[in-house]
Protein backbone atom coordinates (compact mmCIF):
# COMPACT_ATOMS: atom_id res chain seq x y z
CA UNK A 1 0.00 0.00 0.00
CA UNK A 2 1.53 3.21 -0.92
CA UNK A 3 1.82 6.59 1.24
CA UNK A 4 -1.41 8.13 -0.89
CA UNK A 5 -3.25 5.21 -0.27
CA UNK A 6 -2.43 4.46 3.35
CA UNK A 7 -4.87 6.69 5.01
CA UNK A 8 -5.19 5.87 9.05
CA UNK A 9 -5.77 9.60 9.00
CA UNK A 10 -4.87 11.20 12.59
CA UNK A 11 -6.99 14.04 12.93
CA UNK A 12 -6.80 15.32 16.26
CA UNK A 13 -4.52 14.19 19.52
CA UNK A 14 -1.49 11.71 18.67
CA UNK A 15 1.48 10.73 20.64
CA UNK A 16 4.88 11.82 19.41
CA UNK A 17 7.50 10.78 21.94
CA UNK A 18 5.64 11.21 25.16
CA UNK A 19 3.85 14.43 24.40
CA UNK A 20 0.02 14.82 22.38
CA UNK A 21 0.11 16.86 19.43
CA UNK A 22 -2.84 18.17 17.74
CA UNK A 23 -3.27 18.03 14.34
CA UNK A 24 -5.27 19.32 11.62
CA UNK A 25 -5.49 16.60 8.82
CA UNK A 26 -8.21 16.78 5.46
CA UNK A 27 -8.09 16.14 1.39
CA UNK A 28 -6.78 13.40 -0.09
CA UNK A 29 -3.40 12.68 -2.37
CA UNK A 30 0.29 13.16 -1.58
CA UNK A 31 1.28 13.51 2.05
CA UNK A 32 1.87 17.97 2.74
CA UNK A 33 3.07 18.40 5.77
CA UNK A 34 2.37 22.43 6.55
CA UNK A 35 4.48 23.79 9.52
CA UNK A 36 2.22 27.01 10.88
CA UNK A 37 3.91 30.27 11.71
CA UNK A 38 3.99 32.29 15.24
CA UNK A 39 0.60 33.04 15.05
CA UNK A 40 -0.56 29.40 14.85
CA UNK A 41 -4.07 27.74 13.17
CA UNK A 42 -7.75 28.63 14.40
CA UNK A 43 -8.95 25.66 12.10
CA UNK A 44 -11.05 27.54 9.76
CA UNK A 45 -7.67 28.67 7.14
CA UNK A 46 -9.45 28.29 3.71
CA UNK A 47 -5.40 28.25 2.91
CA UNK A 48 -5.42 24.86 4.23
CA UNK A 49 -8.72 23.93 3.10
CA UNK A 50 -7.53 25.10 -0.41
CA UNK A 51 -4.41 22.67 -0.37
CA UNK A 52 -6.31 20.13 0.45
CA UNK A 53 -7.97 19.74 -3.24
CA UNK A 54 -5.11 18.78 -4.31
CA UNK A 55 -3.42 16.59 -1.23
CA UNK A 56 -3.47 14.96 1.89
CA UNK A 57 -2.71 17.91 4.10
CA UNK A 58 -1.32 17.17 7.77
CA UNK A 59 -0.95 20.66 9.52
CA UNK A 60 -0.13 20.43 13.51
CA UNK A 61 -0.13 22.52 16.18
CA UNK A 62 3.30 22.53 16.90
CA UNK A 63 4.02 21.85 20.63
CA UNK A 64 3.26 24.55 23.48
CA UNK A 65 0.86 26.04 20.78
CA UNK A 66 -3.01 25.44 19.45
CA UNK A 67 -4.44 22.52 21.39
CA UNK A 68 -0.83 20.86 21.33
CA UNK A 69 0.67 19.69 24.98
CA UNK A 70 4.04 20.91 25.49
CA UNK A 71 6.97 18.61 24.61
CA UNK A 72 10.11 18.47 27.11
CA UNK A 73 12.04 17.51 24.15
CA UNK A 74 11.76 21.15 22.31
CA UNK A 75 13.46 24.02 23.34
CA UNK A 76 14.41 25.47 20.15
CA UNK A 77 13.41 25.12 16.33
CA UNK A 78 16.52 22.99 15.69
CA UNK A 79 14.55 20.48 18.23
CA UNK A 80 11.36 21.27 16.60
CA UNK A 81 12.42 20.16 13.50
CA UNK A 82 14.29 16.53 14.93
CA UNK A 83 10.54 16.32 16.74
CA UNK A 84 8.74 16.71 13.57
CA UNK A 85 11.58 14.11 11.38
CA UNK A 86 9.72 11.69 14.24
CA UNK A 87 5.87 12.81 13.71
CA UNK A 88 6.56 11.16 9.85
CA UNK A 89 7.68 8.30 11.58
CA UNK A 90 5.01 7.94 13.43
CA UNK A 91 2.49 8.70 10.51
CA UNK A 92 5.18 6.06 8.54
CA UNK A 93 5.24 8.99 5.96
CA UNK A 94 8.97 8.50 4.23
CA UNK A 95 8.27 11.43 1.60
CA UNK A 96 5.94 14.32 1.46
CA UNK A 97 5.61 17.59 0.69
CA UNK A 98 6.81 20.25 3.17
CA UNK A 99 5.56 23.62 2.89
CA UNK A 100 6.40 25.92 5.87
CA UNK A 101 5.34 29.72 6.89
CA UNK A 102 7.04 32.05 9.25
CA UNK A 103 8.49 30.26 11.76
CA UNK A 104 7.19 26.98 10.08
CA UNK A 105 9.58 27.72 7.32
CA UNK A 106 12.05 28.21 9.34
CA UNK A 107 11.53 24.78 11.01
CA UNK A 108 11.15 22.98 7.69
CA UNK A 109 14.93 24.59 6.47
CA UNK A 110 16.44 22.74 10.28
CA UNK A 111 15.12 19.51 8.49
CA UNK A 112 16.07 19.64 5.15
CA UNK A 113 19.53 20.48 5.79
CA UNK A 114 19.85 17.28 8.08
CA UNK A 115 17.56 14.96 6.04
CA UNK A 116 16.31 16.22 3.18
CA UNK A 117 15.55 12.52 1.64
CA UNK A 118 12.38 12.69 3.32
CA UNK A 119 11.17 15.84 1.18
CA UNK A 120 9.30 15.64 -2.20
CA UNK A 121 9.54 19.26 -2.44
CA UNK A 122 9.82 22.39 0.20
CA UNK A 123 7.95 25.78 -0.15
CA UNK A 124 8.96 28.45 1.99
CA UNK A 125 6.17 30.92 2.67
CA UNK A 126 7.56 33.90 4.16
CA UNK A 127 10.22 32.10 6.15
CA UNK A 128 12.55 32.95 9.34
CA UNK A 129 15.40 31.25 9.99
CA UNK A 130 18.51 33.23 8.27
CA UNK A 131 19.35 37.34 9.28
CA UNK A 132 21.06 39.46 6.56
CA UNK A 133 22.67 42.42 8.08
CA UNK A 134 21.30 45.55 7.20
CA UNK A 135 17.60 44.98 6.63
CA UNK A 136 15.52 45.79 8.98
CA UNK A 137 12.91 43.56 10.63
CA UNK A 138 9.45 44.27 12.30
CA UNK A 139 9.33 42.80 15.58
CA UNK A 140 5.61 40.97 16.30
CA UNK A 141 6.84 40.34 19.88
CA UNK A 142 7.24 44.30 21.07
CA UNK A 143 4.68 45.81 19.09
CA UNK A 144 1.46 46.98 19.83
CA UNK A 145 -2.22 45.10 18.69
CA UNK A 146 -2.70 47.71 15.65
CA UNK A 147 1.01 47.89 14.96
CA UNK A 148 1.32 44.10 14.84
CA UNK A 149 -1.59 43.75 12.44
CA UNK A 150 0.31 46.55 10.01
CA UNK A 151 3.44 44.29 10.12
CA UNK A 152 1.15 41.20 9.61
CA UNK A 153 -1.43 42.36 6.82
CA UNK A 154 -0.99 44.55 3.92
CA UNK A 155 -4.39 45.63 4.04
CA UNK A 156 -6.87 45.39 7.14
CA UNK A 157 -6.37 42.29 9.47
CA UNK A 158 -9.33 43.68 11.86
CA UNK A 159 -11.86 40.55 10.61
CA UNK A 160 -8.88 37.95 11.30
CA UNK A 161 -8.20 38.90 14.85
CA UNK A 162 -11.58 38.91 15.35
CA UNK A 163 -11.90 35.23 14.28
CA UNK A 164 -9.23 34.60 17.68
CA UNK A 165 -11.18 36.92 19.88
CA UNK A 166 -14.07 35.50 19.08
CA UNK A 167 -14.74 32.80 22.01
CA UNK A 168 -12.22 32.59 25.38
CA UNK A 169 -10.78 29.34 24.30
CA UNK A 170 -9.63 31.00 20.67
CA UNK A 171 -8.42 34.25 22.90
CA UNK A 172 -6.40 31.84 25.23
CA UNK A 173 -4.58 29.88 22.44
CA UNK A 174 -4.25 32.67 20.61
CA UNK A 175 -1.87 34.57 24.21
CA UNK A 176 -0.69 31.28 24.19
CA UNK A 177 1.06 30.83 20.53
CA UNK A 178 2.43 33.99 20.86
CA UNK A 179 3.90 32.76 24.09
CA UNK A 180 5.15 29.80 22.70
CA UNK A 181 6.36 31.80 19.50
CA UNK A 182 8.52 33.80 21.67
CA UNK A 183 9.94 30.64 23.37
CA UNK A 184 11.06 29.44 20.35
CA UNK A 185 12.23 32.99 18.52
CA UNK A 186 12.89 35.59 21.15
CA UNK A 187 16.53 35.63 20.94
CA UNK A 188 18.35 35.22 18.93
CA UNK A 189 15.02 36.70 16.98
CA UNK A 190 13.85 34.99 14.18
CA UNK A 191 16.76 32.90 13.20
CA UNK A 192 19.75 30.63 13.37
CA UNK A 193 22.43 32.43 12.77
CA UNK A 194 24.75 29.76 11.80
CA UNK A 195 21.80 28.69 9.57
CA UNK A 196 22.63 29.79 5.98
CA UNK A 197 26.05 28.36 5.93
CA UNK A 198 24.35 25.06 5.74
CA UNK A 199 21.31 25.46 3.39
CA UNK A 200 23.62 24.53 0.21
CA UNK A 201 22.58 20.98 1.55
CA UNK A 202 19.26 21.74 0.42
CA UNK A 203 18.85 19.39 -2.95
CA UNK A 204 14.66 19.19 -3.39
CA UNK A 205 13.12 21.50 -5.81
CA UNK A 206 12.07 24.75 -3.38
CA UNK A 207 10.19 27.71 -4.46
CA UNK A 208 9.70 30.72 -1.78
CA UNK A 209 6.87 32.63 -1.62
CA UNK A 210 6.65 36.30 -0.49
CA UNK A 211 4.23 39.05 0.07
CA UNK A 212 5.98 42.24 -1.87
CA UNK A 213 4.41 44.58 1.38
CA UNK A 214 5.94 42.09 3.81
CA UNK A 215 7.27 44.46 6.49
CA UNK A 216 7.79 41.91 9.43
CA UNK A 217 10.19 39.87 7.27
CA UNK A 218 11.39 42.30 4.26
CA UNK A 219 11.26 40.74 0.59
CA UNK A 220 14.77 41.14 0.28
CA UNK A 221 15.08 37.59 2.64
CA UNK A 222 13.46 35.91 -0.70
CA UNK A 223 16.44 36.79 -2.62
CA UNK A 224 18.74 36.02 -0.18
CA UNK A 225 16.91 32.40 0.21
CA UNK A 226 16.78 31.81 -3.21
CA UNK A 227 20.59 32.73 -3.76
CA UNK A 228 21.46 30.15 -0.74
CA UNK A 229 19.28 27.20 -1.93
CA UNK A 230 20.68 25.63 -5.26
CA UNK A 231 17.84 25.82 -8.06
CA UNK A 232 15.23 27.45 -6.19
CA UNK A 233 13.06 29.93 -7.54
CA UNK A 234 10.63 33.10 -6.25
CA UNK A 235 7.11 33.95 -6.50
CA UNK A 236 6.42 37.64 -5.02
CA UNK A 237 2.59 38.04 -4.43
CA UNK A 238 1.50 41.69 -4.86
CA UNK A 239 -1.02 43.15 -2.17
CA UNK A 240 0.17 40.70 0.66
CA UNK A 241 2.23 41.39 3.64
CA UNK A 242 3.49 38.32 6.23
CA UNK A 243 0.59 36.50 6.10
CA UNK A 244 -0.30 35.97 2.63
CA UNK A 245 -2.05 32.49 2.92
CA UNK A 246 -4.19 34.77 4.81
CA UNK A 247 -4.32 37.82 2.58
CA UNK A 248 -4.58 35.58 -0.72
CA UNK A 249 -5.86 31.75 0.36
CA UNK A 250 -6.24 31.14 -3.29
CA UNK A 251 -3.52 32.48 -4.76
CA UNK A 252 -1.31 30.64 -2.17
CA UNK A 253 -2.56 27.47 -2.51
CA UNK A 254 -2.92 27.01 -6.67
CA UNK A 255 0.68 29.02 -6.33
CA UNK A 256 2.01 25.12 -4.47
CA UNK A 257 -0.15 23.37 -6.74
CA UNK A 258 1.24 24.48 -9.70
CA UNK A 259 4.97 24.14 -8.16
CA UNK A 260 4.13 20.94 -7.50
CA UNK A 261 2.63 19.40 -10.01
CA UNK A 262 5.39 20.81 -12.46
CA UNK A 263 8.00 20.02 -10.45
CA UNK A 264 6.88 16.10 -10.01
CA UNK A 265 5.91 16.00 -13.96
């Protein structure tokens, strides 16, 4: 029985080493792993809902965030990304696509450069992980409400915060990803620094996806991306800021398709 066809879906609490992770699991097709950024999942992305058309998508809460337990084996995204190598163990997923946003990009860079055999492809959606000198960041962690929805949205993010405030139990996991997010970011903030001297080990067919108003995370750490990762190419998507799978659901999700399908053809 192949990976498609093996479909003991886990939608909702599994054990990964010790610790329950949540996870978010619909369509049906190739195995897509999608790594969330700092700002986590609410469960209603039509992002998600959109790549799932196409394939079998398998999008956790990563642990300490969402409905996730906390995991005494991750204190960092390095660990994060050696916890999530296991999680496709544990699904007995070998390859699959890995599409990561934020910090989820940055987590799905720690495990291609250390075993990158398990990746069909990798799409990087506005990803941390590396620091070029000279360009200034936003930083989501010190700024006020409206000042973090300016750095988030390139247009008006009112109707998505909304969406978390809209029940206590959304408010509390939304103070609690961006407690977690700071666990895992605060300092050094937003990357690796040793990071890019390894992504030349990179060797799956990548594309990086921006939003050309991104303030948080400047367009200028697409370039830089796609000059480190052999072969990899760049999609900038006018009108969108950090969270573009937000912004432009459709465009993001045919935008993988496409990759994808040309890239396996």
């Amino acid at each position: 029985m192949s990976e498609t066809d093996n479909r003991s879906k886990q939608n909702g609490l599994l054990d990964v080493r010790g610790s329950k992770l949540n996870i978010h699991r619909m369509g049906a097709g190739e195995p897509l792993l999608f790594l969330h950024g700092a700002q986590g999942l609410d469960g209603t992305e039509p992002a998600l809902a959109g790549l799932a058309r196409h394939f079998d998508v398998i999008a956790p809460d990563h642990p300490g965030f969402g409905r996730s337990e906390d995991s005494e084996l991750v204190d960092d995204v390095r660990d994060l990304a050696l916890f999530y190598l296991d999680l496709l163990d544990a699904l007995a997923l070998k390859h699959v696509h890995v599409v990561g946003q934020c910090i989820g990009g940055w987590v799905a860079l720690e495990m291609a450069v250390t075993s990158s055999a398990r990746f069909k492809s990798l799409v990087l959606v506005n990803s941390a992980g590396i620091r070029l000198k000279g360009v200034p960041r936003g930083d989501m962690f010190l700024s006020s409400e409206d000042d973090l929805l300016k750095l988030l949205f390139a247009r008006d993010g009112a109707e998505w915060l909304k969406r978390w405030r809209a029940t206590p139990q959304l408010e509390d996991i939304y103070d609690r990803n961006r407690a977690a997010a700071a666990k895992l970011s605060w300092s050094p903030r937003l990357c690796n620094p040793k990071l890019d001297r390894w992504l030349h080990r990179i060797d799956v067919p990548t594309l990086i996806i921006w939003g050309e108003e991104n303030r948080l995370i400047p367009p200028a750490y697409a370039q830089a991306l796609n000059e480190l990762i052999a072969g990899s190419s760049v999609s900038i998507v006018p009108g969108c800021a950090h969270l573009l799978h937000i912004e432009q659901p459709q465009i993001f999700a045919e935008d993988v398709f496409r990759f994808i399908r040309r890239v396996a053809s």
